[in-house]
Protein backbone atom coordinates (compact mmCIF):
# COMPACT_ATOMS: atom_id res chain seq x y z
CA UNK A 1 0.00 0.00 0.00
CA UNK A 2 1.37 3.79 -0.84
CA UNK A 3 1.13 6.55 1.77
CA UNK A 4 -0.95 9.35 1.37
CA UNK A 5 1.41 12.08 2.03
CA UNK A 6 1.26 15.94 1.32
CA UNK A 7 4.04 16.96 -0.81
CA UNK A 8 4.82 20.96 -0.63
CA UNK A 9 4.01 22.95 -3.65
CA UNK A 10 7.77 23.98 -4.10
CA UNK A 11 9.09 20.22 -3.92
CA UNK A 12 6.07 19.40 -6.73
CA UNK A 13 7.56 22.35 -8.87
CA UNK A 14 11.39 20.81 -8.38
CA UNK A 15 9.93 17.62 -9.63
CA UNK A 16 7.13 18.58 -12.71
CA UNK A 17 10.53 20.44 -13.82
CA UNK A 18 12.67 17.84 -13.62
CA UNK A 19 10.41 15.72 -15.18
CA UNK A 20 10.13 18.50 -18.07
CA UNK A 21 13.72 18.67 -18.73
CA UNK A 22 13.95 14.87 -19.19
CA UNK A 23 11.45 14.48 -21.04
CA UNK A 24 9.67 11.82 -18.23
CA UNK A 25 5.94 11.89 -16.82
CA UNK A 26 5.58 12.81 -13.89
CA UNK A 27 4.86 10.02 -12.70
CA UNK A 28 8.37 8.43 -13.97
CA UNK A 29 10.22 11.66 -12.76
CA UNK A 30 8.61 10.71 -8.74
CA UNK A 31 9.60 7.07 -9.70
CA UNK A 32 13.33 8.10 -10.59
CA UNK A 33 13.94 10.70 -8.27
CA UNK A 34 12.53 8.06 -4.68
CA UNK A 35 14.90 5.79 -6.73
CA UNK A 36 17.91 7.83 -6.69
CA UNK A 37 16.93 8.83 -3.14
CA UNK A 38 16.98 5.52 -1.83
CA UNK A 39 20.25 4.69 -3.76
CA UNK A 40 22.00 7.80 -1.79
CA UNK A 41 20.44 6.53 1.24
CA UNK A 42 21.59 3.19 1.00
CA UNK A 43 25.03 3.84 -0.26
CA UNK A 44 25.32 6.01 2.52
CA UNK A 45 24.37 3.49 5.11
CA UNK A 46 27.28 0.87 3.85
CA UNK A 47 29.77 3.72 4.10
């Protein structure tokens, strides 16, 4: 199950443009950035 979570209007914008200058939906551009996210996390943890 996904959370319902409120995302802030500026942290929408950061994404929507991302996902503009990569030519991505949206919904790939949340999928790739909580991917990246996690990656940074994770490689962060093992360090």
């Amino acid at each position: 199950m996904r959370p319902a979570i409120d995302i802030s209007h500026g942290l929408h914008g950061r994404v929507k443009d991302y996902a503009e200058a990569n030519d991505l939906s949206l919904d790939e551009a949340y999928i790739e950035v909580l991917e990246m996210g996690l990656e940074t996390l994770e490689t962060q943890d093992q360090q």
